[in-house]
Protein backbone atom coordinates (compact mmCIF):
# COMPACT_ATOMS: atom_id res chain seq x y z
CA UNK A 1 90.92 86.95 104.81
CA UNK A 2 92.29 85.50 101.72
CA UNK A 3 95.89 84.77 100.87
CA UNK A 4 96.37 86.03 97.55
CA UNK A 5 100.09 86.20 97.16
CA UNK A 6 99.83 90.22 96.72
CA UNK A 7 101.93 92.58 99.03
CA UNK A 8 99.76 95.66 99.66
CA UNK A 9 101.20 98.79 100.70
CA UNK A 10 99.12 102.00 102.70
CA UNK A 11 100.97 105.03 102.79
CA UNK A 12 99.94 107.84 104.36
CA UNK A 13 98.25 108.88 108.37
CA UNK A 14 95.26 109.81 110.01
CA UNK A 15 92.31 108.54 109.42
CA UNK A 16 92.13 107.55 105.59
CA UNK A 17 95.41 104.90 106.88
CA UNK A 18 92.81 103.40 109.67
CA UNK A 19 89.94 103.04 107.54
CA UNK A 20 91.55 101.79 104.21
CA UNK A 21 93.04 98.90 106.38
CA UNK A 22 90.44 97.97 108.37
CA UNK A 23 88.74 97.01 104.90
CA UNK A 24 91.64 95.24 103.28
CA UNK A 25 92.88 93.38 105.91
CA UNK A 26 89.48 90.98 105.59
CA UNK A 27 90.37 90.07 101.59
CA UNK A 28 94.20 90.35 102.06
CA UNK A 29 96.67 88.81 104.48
CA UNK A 30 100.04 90.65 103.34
CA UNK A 31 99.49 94.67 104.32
CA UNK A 32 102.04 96.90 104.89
CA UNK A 33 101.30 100.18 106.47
CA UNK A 34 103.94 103.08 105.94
CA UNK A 35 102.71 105.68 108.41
CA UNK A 36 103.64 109.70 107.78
CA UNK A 37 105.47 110.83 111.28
CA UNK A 38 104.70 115.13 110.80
CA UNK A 39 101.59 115.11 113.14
CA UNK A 40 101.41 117.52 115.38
CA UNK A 41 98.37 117.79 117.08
CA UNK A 42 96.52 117.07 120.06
CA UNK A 43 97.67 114.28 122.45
CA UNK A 44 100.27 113.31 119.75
CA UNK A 45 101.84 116.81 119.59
CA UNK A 46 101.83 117.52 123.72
CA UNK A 47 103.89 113.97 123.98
CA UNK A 48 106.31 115.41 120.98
CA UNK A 49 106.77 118.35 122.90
CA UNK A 50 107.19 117.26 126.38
CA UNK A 51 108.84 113.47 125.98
CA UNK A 52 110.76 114.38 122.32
CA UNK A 53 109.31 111.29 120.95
CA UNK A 54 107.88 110.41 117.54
CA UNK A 55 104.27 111.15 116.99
CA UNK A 56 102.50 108.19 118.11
CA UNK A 57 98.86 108.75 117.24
CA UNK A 58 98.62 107.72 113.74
CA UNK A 59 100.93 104.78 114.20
CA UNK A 60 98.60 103.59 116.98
CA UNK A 61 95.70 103.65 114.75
CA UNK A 62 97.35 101.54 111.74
CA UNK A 63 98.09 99.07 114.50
CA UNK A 64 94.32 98.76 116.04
CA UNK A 65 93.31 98.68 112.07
CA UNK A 66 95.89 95.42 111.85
CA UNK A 67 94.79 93.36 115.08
CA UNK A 68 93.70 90.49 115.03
CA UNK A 69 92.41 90.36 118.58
CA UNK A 70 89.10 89.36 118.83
CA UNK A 71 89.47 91.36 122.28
CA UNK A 72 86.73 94.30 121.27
CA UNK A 73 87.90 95.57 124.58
CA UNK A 74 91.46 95.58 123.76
CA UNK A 75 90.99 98.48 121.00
CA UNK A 76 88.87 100.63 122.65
CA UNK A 77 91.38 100.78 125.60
CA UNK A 78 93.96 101.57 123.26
CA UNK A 79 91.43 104.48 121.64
CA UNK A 80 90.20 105.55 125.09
CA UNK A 81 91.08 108.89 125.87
CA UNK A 82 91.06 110.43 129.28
CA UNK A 83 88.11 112.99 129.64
CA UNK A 84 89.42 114.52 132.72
CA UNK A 85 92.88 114.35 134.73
CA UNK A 86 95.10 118.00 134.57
CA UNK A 87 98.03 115.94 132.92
CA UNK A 88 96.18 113.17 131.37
CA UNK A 89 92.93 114.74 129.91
CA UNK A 90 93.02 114.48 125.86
CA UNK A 91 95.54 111.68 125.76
CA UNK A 92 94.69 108.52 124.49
CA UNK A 93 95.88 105.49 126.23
CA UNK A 94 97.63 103.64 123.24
CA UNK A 95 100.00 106.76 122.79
CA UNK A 96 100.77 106.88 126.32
CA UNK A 97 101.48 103.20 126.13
CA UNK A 98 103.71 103.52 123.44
CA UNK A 99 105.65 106.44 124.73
CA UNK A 100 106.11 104.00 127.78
CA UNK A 101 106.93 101.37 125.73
CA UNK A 102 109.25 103.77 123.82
CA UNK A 103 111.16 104.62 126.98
CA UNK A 104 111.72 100.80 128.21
CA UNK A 105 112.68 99.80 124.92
CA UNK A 106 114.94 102.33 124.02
CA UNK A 107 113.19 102.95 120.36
CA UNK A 108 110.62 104.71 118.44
CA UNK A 109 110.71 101.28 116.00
CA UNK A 110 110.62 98.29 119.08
CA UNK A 111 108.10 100.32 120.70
CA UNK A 112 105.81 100.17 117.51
CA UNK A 113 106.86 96.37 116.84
CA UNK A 114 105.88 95.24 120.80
CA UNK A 115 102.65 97.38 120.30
CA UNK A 116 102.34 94.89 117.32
CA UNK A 117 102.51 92.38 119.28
CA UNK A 118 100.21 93.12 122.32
CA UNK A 119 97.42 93.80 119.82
CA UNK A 120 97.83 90.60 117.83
CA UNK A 121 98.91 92.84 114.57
CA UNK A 122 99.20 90.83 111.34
CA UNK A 123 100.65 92.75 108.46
CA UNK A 124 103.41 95.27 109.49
CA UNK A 125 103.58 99.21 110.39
CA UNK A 126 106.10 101.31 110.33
CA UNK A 127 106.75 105.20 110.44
CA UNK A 128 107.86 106.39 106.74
CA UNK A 129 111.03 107.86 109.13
CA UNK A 130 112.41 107.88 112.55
CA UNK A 131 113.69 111.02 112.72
CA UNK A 132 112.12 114.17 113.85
CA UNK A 133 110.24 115.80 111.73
CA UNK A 134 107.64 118.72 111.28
CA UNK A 135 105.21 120.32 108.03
CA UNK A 136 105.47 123.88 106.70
CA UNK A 137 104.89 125.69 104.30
CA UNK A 138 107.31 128.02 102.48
CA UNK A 139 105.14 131.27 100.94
CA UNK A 140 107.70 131.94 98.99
CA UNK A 141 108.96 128.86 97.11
CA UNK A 142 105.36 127.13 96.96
CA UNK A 143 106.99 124.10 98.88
CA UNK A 144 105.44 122.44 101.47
CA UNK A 145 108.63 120.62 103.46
CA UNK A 146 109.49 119.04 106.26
CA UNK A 147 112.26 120.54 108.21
CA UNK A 148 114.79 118.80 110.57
CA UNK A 149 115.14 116.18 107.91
CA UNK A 150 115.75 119.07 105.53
CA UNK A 151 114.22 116.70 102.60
CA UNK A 152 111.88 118.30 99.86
CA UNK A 153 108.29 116.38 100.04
CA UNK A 154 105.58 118.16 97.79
CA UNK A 155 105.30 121.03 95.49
CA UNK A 156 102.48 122.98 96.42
CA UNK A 157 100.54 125.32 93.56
CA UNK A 158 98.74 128.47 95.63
CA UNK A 159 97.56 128.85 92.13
CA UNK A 160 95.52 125.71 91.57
CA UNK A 161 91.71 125.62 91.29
CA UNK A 162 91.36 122.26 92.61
C-alpha cells in the first residue's frame, strides 16, 4: 500500500463498493467509503423489517473490503451465511453481528465503527445517511426518490436509449 497523500472517496453499495476497494486499498492508504443505505433485499431487508435497523449488508461488505486482518477466516465468517435454520437461513453472519452490535451500542454509526474495529478496517465507512430510507420510483414525475427522508436523488428519463 502506498501513502500517497491522496484522500479517495467510494460512493455508492453493493458489489461495485466491495470490489473497487478491495483494489485500491493495496496502492492507497487514505479510502473513504460512503455507503448508499436504500437496500432492501434479502437478509438486509428481513433485519429492516423485523429489528427497524439500517440496512447492514452493503456496509458490511465495504468493511471486509477495508480489513486489514490477515485472518482469511475472519471474512468469510463475516460473509458466511446460514444455509439452513427457520429464523437464521439466508442471513449472513456480519449483518447479524452488526444488528447485535447495533442494539448494545445504541447506534447504527458505533455499530459500523466497532465492526471497524474487530476487522482491523483501515480507511473509514460510513452510510451516506442514518435515517431510514427506501427507493421508488414515481411513474409520473420520472423521479426516482427516496421517501422517509423526503429528499430528491435522481432524475430518471423512461425515454432514454441507453
Amino acid at each position: 500500500m502506498k501513502n500517497t497523500g491522496k484522500k479517495i472517496v467510494v460512493i455508492g453499495g453493493g458489489t461495485g463498493v466491495f470490489t473497487v476497494l478491495s483494489g485500491l486499498k493495496k496502492y492507497f492508504s487514505d479510502l473513504t467509503a460512503v455507503v448508499t443505505m436504500a437496500d432492501d433485499g434479502g437478509s438486509t431487508g428481513i433485519l429492516r423489517e423485523e429489528f427497524g435497523i439500517l440496512p447492514p449488508g452493503d456496509i458490511r461488505r465495504a468493511l471486509i473490503a477495508l480489513s486489514t486482518s490477515d485472518n482469511k477466516m475472519l471474512s468469510q465468517l463475516f460473509n458466511y451465511r446460514f444455509a439452513e435454520g427457520g429464523g437464521l437461513s439466508g442471513h449472513s453472519f456480519g449483518n447479524l453481528m452488526i444488528t447485535a452490535l447495533e442494539r448494545l451500542t445504541g447506534s447504527f454509526d458505533k455499530a459500523v465503527e466497532e465492526t471497524g474495529k474487530l476487522l482491523s478496517v483501515r480507511g473509514r465507512v460510513l452510510p451516506v445517511t442514518l435515517k431510514k430510507t427506501a427507493r421508488y420510483l414515481n411513474k409520473q414525475s420520472n423521479f426516482l426518490n427516496c421517501y422517509r427522508t423526503g429528499r430528491f436523488v435522481y432524475e430518471f428519463n423512461s425515454q432514454s436509449s441507453g
